[in-house]
PDB file of N, CA and C in Angstrom:
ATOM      1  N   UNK A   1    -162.204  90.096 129.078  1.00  0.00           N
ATOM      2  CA  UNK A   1    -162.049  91.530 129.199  1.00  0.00           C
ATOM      3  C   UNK A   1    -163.243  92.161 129.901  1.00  0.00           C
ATOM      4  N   UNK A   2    -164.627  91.843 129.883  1.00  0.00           N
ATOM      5  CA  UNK A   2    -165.520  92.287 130.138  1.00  0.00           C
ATOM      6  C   UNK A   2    -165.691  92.112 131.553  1.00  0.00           C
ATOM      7  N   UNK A   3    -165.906  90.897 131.760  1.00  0.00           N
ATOM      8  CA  UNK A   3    -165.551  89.804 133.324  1.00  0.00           C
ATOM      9  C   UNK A   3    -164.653  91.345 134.482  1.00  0.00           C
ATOM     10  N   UNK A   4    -163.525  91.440 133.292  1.00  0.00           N
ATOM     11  CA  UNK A   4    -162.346  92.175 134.130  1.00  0.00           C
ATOM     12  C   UNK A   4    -162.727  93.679 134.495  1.00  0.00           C
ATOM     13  N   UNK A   5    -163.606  94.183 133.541  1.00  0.00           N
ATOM     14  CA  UNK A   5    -163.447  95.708 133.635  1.00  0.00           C
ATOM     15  C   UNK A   5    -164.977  95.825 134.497  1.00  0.00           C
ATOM     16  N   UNK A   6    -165.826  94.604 134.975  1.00  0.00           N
ATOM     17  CA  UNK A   6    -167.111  94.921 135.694  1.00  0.00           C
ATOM     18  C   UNK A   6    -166.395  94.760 136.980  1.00  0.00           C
ATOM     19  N   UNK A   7    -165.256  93.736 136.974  1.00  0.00           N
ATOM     20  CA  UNK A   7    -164.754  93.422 138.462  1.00  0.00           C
ATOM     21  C   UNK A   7    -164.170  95.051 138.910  1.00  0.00           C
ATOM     22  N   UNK A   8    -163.194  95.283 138.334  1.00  0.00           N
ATOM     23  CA  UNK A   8    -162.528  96.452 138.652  1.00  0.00           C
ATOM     24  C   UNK A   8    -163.822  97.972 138.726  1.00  0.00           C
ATOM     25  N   UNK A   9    -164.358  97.679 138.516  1.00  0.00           N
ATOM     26  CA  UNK A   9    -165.806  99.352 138.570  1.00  0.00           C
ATOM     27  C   UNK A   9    -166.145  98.907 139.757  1.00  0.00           C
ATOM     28  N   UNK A  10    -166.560  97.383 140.032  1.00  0.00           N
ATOM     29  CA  UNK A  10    -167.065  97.354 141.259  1.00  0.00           C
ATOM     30  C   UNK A  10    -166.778  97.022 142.496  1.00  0.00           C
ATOM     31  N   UNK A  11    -165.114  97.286 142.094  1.00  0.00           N
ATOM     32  CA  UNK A  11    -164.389  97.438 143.123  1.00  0.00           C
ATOM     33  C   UNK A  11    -164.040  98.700 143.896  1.00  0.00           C
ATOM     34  N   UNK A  12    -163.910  99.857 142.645  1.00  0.00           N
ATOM     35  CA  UNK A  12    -163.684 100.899 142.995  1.00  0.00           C
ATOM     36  C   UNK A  12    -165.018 101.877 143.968  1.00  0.00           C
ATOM     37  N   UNK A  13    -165.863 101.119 143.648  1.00  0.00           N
ATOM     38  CA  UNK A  13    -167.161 102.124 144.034  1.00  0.00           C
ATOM     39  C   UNK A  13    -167.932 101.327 145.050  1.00  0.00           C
ATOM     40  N   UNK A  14    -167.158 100.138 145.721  1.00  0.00           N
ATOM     41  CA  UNK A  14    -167.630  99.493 147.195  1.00  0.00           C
ATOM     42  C   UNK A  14    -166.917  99.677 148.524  1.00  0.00           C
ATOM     43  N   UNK A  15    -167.703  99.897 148.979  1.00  0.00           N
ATOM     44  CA  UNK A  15    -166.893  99.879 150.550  1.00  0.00           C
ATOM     45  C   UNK A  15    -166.150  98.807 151.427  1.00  0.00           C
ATOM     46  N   UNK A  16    -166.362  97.806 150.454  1.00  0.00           N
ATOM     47  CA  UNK A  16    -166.068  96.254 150.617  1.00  0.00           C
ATOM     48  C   UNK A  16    -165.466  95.543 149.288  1.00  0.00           C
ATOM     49  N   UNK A  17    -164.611  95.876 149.139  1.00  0.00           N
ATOM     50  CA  UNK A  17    -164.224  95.387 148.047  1.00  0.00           C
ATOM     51  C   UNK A  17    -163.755  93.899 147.572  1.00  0.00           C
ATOM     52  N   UNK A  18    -163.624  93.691 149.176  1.00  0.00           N
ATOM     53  CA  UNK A  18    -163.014  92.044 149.093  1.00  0.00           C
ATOM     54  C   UNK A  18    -164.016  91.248 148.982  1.00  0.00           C
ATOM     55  N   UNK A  19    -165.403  91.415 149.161  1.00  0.00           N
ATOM     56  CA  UNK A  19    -166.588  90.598 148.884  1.00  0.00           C
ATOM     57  C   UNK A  19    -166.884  91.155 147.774  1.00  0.00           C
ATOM     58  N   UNK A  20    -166.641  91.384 146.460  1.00  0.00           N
ATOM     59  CA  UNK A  20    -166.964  91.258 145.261  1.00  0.00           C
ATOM     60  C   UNK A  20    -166.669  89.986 144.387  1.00  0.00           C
ATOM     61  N   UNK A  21    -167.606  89.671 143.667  1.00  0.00           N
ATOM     62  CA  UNK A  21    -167.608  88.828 142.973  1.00  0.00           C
ATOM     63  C   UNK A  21    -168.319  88.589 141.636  1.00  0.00           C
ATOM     64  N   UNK A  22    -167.209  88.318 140.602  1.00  0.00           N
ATOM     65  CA  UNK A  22    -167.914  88.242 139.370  1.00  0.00           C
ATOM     66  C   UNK A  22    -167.760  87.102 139.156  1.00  0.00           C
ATOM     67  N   UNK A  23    -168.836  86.468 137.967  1.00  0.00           N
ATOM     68  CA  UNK A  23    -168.752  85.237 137.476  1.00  0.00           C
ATOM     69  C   UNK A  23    -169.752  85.435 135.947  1.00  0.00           C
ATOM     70  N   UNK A  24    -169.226  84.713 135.115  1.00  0.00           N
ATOM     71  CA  UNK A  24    -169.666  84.690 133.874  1.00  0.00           C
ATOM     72  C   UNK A  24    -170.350  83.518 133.564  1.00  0.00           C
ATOM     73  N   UNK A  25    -171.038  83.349 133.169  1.00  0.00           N
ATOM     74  CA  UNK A  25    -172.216  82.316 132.295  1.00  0.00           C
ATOM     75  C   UNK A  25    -172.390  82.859 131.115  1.00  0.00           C
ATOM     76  N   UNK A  26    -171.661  81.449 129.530  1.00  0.00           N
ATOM     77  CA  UNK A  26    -171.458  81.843 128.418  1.00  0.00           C
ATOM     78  C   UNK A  26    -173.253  81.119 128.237  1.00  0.00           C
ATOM     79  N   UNK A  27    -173.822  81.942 127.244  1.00  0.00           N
ATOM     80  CA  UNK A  27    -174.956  81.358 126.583  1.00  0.00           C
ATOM     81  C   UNK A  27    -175.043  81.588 124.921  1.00  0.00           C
ATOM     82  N   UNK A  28    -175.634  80.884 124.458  1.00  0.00           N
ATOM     83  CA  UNK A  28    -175.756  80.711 122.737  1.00  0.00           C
ATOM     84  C   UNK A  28    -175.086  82.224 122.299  1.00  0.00           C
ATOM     85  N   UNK A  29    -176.419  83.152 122.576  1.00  0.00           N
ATOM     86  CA  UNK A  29    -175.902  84.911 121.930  1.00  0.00           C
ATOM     87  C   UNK A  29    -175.226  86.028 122.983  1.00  0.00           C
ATOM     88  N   UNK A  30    -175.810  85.376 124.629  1.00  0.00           N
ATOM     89  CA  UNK A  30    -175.552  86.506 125.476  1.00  0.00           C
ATOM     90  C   UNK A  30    -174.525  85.739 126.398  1.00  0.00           C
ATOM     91  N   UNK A  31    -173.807  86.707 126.682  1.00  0.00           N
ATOM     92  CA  UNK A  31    -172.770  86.337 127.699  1.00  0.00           C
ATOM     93  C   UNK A  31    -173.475  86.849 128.910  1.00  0.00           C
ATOM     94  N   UNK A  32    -174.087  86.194 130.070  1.00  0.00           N
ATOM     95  CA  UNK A  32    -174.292  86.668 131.476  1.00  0.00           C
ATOM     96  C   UNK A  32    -172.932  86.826 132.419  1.00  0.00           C
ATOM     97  N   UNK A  33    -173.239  88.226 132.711  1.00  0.00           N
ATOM     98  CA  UNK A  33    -171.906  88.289 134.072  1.00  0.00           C
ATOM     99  C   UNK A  33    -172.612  88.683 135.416  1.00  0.00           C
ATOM    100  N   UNK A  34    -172.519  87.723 136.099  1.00  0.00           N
ATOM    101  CA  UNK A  34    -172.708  88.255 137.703  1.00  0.00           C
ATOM    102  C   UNK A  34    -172.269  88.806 138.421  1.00  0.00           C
ATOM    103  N   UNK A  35    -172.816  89.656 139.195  1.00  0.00           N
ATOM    104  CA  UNK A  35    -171.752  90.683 139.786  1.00  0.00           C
ATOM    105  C   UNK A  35    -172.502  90.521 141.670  1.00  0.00           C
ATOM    106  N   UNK A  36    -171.842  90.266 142.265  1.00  0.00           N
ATOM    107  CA  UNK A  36    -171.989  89.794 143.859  1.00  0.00           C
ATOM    108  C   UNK A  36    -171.474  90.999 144.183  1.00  0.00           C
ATOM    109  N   UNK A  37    -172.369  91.353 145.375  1.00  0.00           N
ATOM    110  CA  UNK A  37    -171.519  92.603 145.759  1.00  0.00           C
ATOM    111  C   UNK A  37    -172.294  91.940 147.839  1.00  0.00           C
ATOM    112  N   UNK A  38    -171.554  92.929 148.847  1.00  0.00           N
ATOM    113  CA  UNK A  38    -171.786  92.820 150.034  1.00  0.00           C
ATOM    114  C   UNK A  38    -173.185  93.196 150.463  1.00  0.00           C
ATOM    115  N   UNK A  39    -174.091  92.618 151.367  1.00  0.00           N
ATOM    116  CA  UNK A  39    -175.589  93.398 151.482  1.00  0.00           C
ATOM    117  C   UNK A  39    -175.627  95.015 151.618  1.00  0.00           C
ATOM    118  N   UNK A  40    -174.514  95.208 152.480  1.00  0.00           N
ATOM    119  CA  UNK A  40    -174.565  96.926 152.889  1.00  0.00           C
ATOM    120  C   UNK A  40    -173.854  97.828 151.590  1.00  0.00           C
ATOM    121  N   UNK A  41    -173.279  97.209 150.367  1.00  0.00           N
ATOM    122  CA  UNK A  41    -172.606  97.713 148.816  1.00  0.00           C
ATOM    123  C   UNK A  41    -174.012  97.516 148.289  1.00  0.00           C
ATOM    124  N   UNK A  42    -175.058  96.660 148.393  1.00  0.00           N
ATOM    125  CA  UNK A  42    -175.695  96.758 147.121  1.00  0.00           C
ATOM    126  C   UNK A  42    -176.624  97.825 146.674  1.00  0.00           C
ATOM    127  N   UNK A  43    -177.319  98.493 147.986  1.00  0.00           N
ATOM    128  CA  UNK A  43    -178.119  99.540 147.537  1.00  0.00           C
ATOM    129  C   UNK A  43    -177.069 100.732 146.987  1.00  0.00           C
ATOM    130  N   UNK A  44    -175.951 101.110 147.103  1.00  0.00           N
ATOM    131  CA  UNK A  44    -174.798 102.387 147.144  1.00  0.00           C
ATOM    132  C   UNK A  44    -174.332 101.872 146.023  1.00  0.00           C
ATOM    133  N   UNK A  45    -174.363 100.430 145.007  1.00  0.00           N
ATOM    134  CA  UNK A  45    -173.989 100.238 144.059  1.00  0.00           C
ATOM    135  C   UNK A  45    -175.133 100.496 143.070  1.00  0.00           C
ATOM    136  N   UNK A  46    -176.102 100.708 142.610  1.00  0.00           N
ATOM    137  CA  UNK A  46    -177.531 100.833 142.502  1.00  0.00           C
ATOM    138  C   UNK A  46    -177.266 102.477 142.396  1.00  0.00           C
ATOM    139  N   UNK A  47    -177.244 102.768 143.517  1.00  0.00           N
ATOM    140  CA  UNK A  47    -176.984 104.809 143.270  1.00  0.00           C
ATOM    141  C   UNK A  47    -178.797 105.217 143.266  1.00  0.00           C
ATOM    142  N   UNK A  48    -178.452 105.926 143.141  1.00  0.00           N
ATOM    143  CA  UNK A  48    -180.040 106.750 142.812  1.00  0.00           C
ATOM    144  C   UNK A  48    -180.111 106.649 141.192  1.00  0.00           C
ATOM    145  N   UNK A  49    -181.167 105.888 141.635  1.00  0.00           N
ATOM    146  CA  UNK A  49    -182.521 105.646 140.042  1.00  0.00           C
ATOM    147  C   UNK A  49    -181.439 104.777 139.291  1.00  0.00           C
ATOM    148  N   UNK A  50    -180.174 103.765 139.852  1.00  0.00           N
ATOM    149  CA  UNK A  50    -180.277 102.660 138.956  1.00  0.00           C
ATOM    150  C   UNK A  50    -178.374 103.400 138.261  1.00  0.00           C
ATOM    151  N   UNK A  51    -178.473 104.182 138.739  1.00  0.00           N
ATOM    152  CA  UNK A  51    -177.241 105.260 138.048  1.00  0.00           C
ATOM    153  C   UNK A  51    -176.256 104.879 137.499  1.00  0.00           C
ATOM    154  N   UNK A  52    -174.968 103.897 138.704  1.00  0.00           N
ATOM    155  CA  UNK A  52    -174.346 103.216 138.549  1.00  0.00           C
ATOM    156  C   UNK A  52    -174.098 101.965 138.029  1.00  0.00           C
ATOM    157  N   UNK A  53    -175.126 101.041 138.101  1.00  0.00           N
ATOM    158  CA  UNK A  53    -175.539  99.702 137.288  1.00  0.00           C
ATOM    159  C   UNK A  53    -175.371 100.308 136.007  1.00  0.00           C
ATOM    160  N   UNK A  54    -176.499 101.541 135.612  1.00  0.00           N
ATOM    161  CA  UNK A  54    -176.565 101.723 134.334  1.00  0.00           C
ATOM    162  C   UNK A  54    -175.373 102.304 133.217  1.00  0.00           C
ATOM    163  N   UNK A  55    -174.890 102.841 134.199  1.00  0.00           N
ATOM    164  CA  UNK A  55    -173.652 103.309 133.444  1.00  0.00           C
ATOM    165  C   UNK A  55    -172.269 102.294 133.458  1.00  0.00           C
ATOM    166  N   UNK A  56    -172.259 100.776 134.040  1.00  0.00           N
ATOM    167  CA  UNK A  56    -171.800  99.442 134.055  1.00  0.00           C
ATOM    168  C   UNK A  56    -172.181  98.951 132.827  1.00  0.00           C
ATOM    169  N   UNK A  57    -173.797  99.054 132.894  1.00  0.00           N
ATOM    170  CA  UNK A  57    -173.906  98.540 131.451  1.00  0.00           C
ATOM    171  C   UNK A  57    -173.522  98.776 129.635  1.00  0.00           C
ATOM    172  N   UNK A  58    -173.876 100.481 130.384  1.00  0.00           N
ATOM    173  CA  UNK A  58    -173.480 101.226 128.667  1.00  0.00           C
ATOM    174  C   UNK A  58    -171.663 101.025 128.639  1.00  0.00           C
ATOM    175  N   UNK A  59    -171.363 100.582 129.554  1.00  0.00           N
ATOM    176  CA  UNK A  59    -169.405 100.511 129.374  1.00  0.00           C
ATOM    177  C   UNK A  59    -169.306  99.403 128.840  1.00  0.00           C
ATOM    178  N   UNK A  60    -170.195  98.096 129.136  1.00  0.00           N
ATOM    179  CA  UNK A  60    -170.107  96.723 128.819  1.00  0.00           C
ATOM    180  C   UNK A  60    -170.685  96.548 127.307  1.00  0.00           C
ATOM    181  N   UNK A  61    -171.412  97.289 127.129  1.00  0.00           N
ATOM    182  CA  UNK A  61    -172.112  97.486 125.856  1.00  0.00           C
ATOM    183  C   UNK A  61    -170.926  97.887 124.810  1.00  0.00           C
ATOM    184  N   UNK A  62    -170.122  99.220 125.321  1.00  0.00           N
ATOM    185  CA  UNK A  62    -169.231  99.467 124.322  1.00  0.00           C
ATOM    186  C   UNK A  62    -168.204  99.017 124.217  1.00  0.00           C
ATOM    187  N   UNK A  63    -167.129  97.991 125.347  1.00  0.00           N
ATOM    188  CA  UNK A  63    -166.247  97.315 124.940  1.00  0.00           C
ATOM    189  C   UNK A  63    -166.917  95.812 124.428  1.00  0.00           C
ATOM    190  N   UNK A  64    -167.922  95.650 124.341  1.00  0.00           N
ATOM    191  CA  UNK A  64    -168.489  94.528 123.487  1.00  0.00           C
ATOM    192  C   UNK A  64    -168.778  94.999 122.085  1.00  0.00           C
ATOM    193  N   UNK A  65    -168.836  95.831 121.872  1.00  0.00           N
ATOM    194  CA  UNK A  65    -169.087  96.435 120.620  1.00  0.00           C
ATOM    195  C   UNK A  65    -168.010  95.334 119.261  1.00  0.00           C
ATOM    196  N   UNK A  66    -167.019  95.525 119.875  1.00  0.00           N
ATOM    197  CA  UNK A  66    -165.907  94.852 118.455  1.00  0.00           C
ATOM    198  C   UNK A  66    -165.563  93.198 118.614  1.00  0.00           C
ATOM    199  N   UNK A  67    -166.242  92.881 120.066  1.00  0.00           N
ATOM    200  CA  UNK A  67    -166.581  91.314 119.824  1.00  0.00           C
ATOM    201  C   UNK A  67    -167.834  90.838 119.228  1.00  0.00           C
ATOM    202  N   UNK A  68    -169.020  91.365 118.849  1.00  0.00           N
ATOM    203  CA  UNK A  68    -170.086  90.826 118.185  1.00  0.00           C
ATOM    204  C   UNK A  68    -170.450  90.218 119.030  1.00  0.00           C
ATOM    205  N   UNK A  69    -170.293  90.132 120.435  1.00  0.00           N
ATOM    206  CA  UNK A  69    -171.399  89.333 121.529  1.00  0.00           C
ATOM    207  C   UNK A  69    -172.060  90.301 122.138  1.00  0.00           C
ATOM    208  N   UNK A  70    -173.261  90.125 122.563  1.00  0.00           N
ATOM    209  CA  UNK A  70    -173.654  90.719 123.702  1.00  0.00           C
ATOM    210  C   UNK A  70    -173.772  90.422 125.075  1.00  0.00           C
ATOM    211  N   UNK A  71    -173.333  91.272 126.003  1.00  0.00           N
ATOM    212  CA  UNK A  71    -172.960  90.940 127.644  1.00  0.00           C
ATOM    213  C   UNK A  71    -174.426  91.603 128.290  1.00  0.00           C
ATOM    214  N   UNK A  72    -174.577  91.153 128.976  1.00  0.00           N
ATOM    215  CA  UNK A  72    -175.519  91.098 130.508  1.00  0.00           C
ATOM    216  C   UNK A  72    -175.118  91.363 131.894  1.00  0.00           C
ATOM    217  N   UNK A  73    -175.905  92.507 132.223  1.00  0.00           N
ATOM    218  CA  UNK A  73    -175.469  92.462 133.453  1.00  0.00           C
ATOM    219  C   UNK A  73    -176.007  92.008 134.796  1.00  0.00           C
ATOM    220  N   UNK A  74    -176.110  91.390 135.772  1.00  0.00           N
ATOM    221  CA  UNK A  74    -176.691  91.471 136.711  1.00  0.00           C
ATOM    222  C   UNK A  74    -176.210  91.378 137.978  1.00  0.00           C
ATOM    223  N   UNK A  75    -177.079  92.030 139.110  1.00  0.00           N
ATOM    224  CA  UNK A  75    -176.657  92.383 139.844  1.00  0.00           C
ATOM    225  C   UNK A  75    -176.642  91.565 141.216  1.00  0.00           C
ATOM    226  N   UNK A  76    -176.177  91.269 141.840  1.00  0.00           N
ATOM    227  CA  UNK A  76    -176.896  90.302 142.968  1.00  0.00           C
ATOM    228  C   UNK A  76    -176.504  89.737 144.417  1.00  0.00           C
ATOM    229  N   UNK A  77    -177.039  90.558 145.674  1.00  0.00           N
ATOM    230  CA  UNK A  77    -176.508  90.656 146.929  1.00  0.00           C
ATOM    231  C   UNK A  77    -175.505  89.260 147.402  1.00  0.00           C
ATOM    232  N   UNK A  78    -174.591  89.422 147.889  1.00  0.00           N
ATOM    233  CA  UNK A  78    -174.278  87.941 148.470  1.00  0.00           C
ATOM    234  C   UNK A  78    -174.705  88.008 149.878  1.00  0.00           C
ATOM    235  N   UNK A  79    -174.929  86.532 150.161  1.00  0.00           N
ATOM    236  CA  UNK A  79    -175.254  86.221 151.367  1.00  0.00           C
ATOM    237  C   UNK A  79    -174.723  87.179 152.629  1.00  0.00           C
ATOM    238  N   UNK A  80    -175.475  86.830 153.520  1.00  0.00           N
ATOM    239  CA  UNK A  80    -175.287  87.631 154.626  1.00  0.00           C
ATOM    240  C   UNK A  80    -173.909  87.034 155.498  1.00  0.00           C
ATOM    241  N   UNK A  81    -172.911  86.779 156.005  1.00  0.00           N
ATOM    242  CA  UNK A  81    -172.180  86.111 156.641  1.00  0.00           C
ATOM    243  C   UNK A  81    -172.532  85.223 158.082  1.00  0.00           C
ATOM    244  N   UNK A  82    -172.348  84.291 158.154  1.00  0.00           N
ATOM    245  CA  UNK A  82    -172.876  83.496 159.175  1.00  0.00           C
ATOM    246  C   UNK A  82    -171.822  83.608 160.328  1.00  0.00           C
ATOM    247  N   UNK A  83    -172.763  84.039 161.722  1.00  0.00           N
ATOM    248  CA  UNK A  83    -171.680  83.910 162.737  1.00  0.00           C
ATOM    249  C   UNK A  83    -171.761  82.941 163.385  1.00  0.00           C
ATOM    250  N   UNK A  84    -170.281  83.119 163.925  1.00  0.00           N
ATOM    251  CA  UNK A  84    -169.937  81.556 164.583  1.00  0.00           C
ATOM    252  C   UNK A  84    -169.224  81.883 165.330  1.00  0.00           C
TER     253      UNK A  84
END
């Protein structure tokens, strides 16, 4: 569920939506979710002073609330595309 509702936010709020990418890494207490976004999405995903990340997180925070895990977020450019 969590996986699903970071994919879909950061779909809606990229200019590139088809280079998004989430991926989850389960650990002992924290669930890590990665969130790939395009080089020219990542600063406009970020927002001013962190805006949007942060308000990703407090959403992930509260639909984790009634699973007793805690989720992670992070954020992280994907590669640049190689031409050929």
């Amino acid at each position: 569920m969590s996986k699903e509702l970071v994919d879909y936010l950061a779909r809606s709020l990229v200019g590139r939506p088809e280079k998004v990418a989430v991926t989850e890494r389960q650990g002992e207490h924290e669930t890590l979710i990665e969130l790939r976004v395009a080089p020219e999405d990542f600063n406009g995903l970020i927002g001013r002073q962190g805006g949007a990340v942060r308000a990703m997180r407090l959403l992930l925070a509260a639909a984790s609330a009634k699973s007793g895990r805690r989720y992670g977020l992070e954020l992280l450019q994907a590669p640049p595309e190689s031409e050929t």
